[in-house]
Protein backbone atom coordinates (compact mmCIF):
# COMPACT_ATOMS: atom_id res chain seq x y z
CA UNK A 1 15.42 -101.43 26.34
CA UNK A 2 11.69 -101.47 27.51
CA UNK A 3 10.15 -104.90 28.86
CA UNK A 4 8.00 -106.64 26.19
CA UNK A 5 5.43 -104.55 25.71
CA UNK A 6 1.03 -109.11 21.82
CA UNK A 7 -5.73 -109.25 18.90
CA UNK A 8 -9.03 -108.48 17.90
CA UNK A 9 -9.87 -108.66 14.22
CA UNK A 10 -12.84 -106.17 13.38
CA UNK A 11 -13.01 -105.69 9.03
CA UNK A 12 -10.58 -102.80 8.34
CA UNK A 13 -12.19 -99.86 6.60
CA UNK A 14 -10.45 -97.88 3.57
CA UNK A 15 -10.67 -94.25 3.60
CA UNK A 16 -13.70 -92.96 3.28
CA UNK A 17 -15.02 -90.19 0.55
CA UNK A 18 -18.21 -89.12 2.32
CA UNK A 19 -18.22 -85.92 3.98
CA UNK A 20 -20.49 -84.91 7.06
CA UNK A 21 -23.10 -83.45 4.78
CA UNK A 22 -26.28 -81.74 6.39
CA UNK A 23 -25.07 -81.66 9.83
CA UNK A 24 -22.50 -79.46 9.02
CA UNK A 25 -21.82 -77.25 11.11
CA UNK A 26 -21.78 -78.86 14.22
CA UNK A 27 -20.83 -82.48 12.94
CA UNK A 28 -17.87 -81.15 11.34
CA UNK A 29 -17.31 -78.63 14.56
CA UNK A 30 -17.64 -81.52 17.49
CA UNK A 31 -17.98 -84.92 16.21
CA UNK A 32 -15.22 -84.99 13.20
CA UNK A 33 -12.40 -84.37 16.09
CA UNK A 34 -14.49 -86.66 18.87
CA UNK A 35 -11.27 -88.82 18.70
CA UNK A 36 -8.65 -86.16 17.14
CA UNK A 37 -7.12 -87.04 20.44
CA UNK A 38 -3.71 -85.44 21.62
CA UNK A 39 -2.05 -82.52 23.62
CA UNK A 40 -2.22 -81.59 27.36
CA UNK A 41 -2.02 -79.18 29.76
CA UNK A 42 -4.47 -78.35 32.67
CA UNK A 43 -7.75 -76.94 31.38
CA UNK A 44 -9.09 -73.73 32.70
CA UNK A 45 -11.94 -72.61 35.23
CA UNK A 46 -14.33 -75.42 35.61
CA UNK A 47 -13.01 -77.72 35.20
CA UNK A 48 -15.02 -80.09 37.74
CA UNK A 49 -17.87 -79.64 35.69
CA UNK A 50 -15.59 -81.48 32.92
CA UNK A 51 -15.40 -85.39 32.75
CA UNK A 52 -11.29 -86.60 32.97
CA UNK A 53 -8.95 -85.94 30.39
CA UNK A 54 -9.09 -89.87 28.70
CA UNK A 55 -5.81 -89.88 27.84
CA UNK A 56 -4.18 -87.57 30.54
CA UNK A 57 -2.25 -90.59 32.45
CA UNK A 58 0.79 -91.20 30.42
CA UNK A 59 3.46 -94.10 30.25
CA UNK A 60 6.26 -92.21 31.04
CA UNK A 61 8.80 -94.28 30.05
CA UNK A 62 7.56 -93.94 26.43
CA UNK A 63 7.89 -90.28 26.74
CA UNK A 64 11.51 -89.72 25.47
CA UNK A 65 13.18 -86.84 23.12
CA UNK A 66 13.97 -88.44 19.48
CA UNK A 67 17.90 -88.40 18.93
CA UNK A 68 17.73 -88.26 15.30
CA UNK A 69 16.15 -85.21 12.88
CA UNK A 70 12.45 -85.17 12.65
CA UNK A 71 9.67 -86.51 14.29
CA UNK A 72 9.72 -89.33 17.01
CA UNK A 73 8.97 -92.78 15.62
CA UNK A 74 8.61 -95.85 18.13
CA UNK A 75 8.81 -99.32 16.89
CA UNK A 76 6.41 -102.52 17.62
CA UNK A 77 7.63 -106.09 16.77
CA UNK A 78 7.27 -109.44 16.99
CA UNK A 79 9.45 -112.08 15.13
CA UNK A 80 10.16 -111.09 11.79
CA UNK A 81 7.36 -108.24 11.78
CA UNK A 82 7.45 -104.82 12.63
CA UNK A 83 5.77 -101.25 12.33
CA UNK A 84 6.78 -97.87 12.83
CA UNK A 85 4.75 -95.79 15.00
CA UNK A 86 4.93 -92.34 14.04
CA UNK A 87 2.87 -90.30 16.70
CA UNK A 88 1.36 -86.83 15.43
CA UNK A 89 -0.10 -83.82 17.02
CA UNK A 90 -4.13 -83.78 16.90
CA UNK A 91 -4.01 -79.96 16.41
CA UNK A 92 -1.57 -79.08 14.29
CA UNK A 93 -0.72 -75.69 11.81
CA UNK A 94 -2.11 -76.54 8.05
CA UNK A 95 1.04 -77.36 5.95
CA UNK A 96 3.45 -77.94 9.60
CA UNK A 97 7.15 -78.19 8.14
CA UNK A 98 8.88 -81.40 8.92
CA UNK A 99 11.72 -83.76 8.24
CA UNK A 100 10.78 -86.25 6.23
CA UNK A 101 13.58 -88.25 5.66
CA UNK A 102 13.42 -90.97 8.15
CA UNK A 103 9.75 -91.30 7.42
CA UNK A 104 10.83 -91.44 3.50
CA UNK A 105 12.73 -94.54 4.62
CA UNK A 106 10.44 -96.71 6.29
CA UNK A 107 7.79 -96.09 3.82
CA UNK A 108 9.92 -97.13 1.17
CA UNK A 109 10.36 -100.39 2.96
CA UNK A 110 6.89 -100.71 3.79
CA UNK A 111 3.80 -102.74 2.71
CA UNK A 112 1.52 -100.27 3.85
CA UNK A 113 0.20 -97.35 6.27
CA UNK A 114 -2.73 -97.45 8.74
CA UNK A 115 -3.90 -94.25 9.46
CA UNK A 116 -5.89 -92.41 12.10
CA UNK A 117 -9.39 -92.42 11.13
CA UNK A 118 -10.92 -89.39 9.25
CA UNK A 119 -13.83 -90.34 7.16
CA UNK A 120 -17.02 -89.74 8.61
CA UNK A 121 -20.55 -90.69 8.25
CA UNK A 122 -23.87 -89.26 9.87
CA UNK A 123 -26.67 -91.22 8.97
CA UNK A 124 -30.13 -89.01 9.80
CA UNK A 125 -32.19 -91.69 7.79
CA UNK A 126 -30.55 -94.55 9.66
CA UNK A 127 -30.49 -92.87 13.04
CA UNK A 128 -33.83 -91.11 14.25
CA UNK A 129 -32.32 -89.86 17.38
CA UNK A 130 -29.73 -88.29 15.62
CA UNK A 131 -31.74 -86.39 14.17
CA UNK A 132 -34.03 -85.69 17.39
CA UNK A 133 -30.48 -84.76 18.78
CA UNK A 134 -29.49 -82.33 15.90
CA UNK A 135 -33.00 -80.48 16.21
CA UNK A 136 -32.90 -80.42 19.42
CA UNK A 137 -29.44 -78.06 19.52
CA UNK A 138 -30.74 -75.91 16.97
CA UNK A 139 -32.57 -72.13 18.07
CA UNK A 140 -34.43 -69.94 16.77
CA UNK A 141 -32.10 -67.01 17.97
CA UNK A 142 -28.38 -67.01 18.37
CA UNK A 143 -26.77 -68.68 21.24
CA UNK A 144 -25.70 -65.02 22.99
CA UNK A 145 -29.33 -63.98 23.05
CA UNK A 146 -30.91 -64.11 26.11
CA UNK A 147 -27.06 -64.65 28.20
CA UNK A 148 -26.51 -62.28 30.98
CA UNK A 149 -24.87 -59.00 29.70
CA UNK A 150 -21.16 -59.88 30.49
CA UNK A 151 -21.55 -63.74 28.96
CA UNK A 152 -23.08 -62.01 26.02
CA UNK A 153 -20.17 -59.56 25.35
CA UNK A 154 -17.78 -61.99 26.01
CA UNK A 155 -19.34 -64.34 23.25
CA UNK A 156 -20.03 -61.54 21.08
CA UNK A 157 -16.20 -60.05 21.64
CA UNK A 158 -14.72 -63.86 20.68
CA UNK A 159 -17.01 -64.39 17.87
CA UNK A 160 -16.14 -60.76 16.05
CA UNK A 161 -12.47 -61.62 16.84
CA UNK A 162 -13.25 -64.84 14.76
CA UNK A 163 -14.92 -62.89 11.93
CA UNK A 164 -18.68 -64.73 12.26
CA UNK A 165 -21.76 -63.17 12.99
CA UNK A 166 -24.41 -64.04 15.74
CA UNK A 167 -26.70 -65.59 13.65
CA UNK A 168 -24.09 -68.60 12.53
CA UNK A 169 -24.51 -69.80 16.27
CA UNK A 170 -28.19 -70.65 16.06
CA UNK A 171 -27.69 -73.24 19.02
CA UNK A 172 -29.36 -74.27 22.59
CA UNK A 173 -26.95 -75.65 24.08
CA UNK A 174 -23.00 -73.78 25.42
CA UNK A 175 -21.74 -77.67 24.44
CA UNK A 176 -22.58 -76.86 20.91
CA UNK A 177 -21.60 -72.95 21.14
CA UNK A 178 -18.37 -73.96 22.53
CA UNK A 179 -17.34 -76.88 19.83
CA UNK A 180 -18.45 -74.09 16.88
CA UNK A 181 -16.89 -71.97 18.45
CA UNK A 182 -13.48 -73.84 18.77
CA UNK A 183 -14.01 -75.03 15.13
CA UNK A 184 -14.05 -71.08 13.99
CA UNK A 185 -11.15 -70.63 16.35
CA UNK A 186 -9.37 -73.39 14.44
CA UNK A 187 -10.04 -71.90 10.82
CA UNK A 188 -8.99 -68.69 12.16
CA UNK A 189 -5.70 -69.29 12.87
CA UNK A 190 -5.14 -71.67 9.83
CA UNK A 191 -5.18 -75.10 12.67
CA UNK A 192 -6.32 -78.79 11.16
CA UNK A 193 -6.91 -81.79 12.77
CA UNK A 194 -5.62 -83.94 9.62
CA UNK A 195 -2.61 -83.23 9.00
CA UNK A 196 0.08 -84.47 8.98
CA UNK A 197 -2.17 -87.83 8.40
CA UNK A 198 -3.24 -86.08 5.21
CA UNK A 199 -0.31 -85.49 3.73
CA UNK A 200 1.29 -88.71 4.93
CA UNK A 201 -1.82 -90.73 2.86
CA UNK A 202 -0.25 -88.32 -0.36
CA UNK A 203 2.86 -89.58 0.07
CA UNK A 204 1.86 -93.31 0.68
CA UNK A 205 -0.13 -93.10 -2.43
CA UNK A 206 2.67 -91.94 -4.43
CA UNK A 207 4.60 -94.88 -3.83
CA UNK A 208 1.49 -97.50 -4.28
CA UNK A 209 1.63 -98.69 -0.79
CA UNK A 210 -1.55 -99.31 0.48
CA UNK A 211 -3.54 -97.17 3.40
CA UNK A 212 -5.99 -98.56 6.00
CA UNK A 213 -7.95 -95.88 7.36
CA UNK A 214 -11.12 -96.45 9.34
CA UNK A 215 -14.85 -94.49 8.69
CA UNK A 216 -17.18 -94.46 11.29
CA UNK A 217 -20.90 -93.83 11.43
CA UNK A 218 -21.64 -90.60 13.93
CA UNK A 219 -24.84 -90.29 14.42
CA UNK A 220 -25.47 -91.41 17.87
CA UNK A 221 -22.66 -89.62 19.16
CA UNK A 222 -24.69 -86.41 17.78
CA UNK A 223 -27.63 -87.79 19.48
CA UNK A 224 -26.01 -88.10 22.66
CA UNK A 225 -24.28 -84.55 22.48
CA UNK A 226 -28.17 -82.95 23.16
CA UNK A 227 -28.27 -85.13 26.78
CA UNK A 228 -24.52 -83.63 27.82
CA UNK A 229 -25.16 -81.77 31.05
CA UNK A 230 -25.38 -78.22 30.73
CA UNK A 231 -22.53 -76.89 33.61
CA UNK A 232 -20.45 -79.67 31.43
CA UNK A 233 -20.86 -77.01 28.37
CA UNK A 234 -20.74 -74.10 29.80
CA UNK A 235 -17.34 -75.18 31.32
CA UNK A 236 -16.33 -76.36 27.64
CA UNK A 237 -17.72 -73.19 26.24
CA UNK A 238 -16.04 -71.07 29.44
CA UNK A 239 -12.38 -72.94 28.61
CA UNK A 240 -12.90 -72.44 24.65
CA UNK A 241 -13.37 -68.62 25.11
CA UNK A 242 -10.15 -68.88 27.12
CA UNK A 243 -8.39 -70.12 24.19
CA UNK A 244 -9.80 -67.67 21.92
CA UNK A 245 -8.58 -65.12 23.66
CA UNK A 246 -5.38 -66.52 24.59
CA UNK A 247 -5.00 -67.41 20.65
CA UNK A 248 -2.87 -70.35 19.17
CA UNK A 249 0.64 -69.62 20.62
CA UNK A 250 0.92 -72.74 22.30
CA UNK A 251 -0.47 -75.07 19.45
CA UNK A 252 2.38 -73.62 17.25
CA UNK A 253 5.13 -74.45 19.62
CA UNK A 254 3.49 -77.69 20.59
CA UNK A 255 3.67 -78.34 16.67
CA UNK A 256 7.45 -77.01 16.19
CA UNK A 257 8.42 -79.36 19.14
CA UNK A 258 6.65 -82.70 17.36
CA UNK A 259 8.70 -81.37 14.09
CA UNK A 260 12.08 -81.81 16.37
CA UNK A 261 11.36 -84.77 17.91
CA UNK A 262 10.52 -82.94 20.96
CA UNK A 263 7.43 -85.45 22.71
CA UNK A 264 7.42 -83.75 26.01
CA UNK A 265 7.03 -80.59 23.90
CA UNK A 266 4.71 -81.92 21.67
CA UNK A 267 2.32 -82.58 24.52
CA UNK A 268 2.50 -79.54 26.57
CA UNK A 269 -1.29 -77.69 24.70
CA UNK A 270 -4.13 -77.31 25.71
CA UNK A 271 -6.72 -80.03 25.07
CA UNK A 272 -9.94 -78.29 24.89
CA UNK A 273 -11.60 -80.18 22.09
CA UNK A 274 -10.72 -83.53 23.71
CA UNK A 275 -12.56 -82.38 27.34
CA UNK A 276 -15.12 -80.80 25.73
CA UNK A 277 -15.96 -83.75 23.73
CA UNK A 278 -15.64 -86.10 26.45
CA UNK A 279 -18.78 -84.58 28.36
CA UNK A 280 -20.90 -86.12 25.86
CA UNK A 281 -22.15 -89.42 27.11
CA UNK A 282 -21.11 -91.92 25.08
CA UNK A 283 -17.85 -89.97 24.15
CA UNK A 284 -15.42 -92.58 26.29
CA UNK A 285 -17.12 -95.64 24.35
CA UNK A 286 -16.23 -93.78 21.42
CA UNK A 287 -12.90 -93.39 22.00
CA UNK A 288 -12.17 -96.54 23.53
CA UNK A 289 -13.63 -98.10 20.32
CA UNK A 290 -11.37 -96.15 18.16
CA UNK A 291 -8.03 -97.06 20.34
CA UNK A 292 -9.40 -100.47 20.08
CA UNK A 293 -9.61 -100.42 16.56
CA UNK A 294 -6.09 -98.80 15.67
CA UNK A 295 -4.17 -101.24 17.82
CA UNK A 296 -6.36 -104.03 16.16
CA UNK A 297 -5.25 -102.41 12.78
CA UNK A 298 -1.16 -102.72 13.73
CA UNK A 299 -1.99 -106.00 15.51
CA UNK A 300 -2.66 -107.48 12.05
CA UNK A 301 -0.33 -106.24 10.38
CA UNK A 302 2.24 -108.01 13.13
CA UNK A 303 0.89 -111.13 12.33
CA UNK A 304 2.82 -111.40 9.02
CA UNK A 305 6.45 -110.72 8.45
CA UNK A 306 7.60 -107.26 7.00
CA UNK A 307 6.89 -104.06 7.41
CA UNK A 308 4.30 -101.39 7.82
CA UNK A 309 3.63 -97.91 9.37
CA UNK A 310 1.08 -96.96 11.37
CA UNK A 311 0.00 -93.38 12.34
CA UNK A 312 -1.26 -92.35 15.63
CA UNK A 313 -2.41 -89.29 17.53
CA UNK A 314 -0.10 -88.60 20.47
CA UNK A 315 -2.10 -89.21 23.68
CA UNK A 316 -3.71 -92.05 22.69
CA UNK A 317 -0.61 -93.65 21.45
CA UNK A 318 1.27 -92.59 24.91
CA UNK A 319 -1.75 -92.75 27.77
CA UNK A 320 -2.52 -96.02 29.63
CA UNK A 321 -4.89 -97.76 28.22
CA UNK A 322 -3.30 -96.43 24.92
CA UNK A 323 -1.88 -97.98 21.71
CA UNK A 324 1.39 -98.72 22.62
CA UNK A 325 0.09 -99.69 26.70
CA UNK A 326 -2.12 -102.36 25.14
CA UNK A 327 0.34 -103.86 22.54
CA UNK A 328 3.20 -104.20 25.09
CA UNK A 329 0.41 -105.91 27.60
CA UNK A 330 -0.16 -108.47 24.62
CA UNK A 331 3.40 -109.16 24.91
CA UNK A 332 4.82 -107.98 21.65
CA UNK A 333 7.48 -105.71 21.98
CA UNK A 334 7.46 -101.79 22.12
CA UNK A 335 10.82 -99.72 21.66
CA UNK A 336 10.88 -95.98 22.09
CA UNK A 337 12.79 -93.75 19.71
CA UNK A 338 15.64 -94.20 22.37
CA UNK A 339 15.67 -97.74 22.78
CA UNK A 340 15.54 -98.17 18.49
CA UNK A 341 18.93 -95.36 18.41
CA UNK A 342 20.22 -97.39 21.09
CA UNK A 343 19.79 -100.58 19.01
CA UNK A 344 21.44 -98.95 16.03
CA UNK A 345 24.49 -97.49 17.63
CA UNK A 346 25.20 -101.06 19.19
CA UNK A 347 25.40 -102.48 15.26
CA UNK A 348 21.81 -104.74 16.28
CA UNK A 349 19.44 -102.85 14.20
CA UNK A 350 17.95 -103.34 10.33
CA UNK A 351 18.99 -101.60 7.52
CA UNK A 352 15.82 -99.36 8.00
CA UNK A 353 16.41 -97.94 11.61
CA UNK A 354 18.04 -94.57 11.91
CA UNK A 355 21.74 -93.59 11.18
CA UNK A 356 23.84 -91.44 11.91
């Protein structure tokens, strides 16, 4: 069993209806996945000119294989509370088959669900550099204008594989060719960033529990994406061609290896997205913020008894410095999906952890 892996209280937001609105396309392209945090394998070419993976140091001893059918579920406690971790790809197929049946237990015998955040606000009115930010990426021509002849093709060659024309990357900057880029990429080959999160708030719904899910207000990230050094995006825009060509072989098996319980599997993709992100400044605030926020989220909900579920991207649940790394440091306790099979098999477990 793991060593006791114990808050903060910031207001807890409910899902969100607002979309990203004007900035579309390069809110919904960069900032809506800023913390869509997950997957990892070394990124390609240059990669010095990229800031560090935030979430690329793992606690390996939470890395283990589920032993039961369906995704890997790790459990947080302390006295008579407890909730079920169930860590999800950030890249995932649209409508990814899994078992559900385990999860179909503990949300029956749950109070609620926290939820990774999705809704997403950019303020123009309430943010003036924002909006010097957004005008700032936007051009006159399309981004492959003006390149050297073999950049150019290259872009061109991606973009026609992706079905868009030159003019829908009106854009200054390779950060902001690279992240519409990836986004097209994404739509391409049928990939989402919220599910299974999406489908999981369905099924919570269904059954009247209730859903915390955090909004956050974007607009100075967007303002900060205009000051990310350029050799930072044309290494994000160099490793998202890569992946364009390569295509989305390894996302699907990443994917099919979260379905089976598989977490060493499940992290093996690329992370693109995440690096690219990252070379914004103000990018590791962000995301500290947000792993903040989700561990203050299941924090609460340990400090009455029952149960709950909370939903978490992979990386940031697993990294140090992640969700799990700073609950066990506050002293409440953190079992893998071995430790909680363990527990059953030896007759010590509630009538909601895993059979055989």
């Amino acid at each position: 069993m793991l060593a006791r892996f114990q808050n903060r209280r910031p207001t807890v937001c409910r899902a969100s209806r607002e979309r990203p609105g004007a900035l579309r396309p390069l809110v919904a392209l960069g900032v809506a996945a800023t913390v869509a945090l997950t997957l990892g394998r070394p990124v390609p070419l240059a990669a010095q000119d990229l800031p560090p993976d935030p979430d690329e140091a793992l606690v390996e001893e939470l890395v283990v294989t589920a032993r039961y059918p369906g995704p890997a579920f790790w459990r947080i406690t302390r006295g008579e509370a407890r909730v079920w971790v169930l860590g999800v790809p950030s890249l995932a197929p649209k409508r990814q088959e899994w078992n559900r049946q385990l999860f179909g237990r503990y949300l029956a015998a749950s109070d609620r669900v926290i939820l990774p955040f999705n809704g997403l606000r950019v303020r123009l009115a309430g943010s003036p550099a924002a909006a010097v930010g957004y005008l700032r990426l936007r051009s006159l021509r399309p981004f492959e204008a003006g390149r050297a002849p073999a950049d150019q093709a290259r872009f061109a060659a991606a973009r026609e594989r992706l079905g868009q024309p030159a003019g829908r990357y009106a854009v200054s900057h390779p950060l902001a060719a690279g992240l519409m880029l990836h986004n097209d990429w994404m739509e391409a080959n049928a990939l989402t960033t919220t599910d299974p999160a999406k489908l999981i708030r369905l099924l919570a719904r269904e059954q009247g529990k209730a859903t915390v899910q955090r909004t956050y207000d974007l607009g100075p990230l967007l303002a900060d994406l205009a000051q990310t050094p350029r050799a930072a995006g044309e290494a994000c825009l160099a490793a998202v061609l890569d992946e364009v060509e390569e295509g989305a072989g390894a996302v699907r098996e990443a994917s099919r290896a979260w379905a089976r319980g598989d977490v060493a599997g499940a992290l093996a993709a690329e992370r693109t997205w995440e690096r690219c992100i990252a070379a914004a400044p103000g990018a590791a605030a962000f995301d500290a913020r947000v792993k903040a926020d989700l561990a203050s989220d299941i924090r609460r909900a340990l400090s009455t008894p029952g149960s709950d579920i909370a939903v978490v991207p992979l990386r940031p649940l697993l990294s140090e410095g992640g969700v799990l790394d700073r609950l066990r440091r506050e002293g409440f306790t953190v079992e893998t999906p071995e430790d909680v099979r363990a527990a059953d098999e030896a007759g010590v477990a509630d009538a909601t952890d895993p059979v055989s």
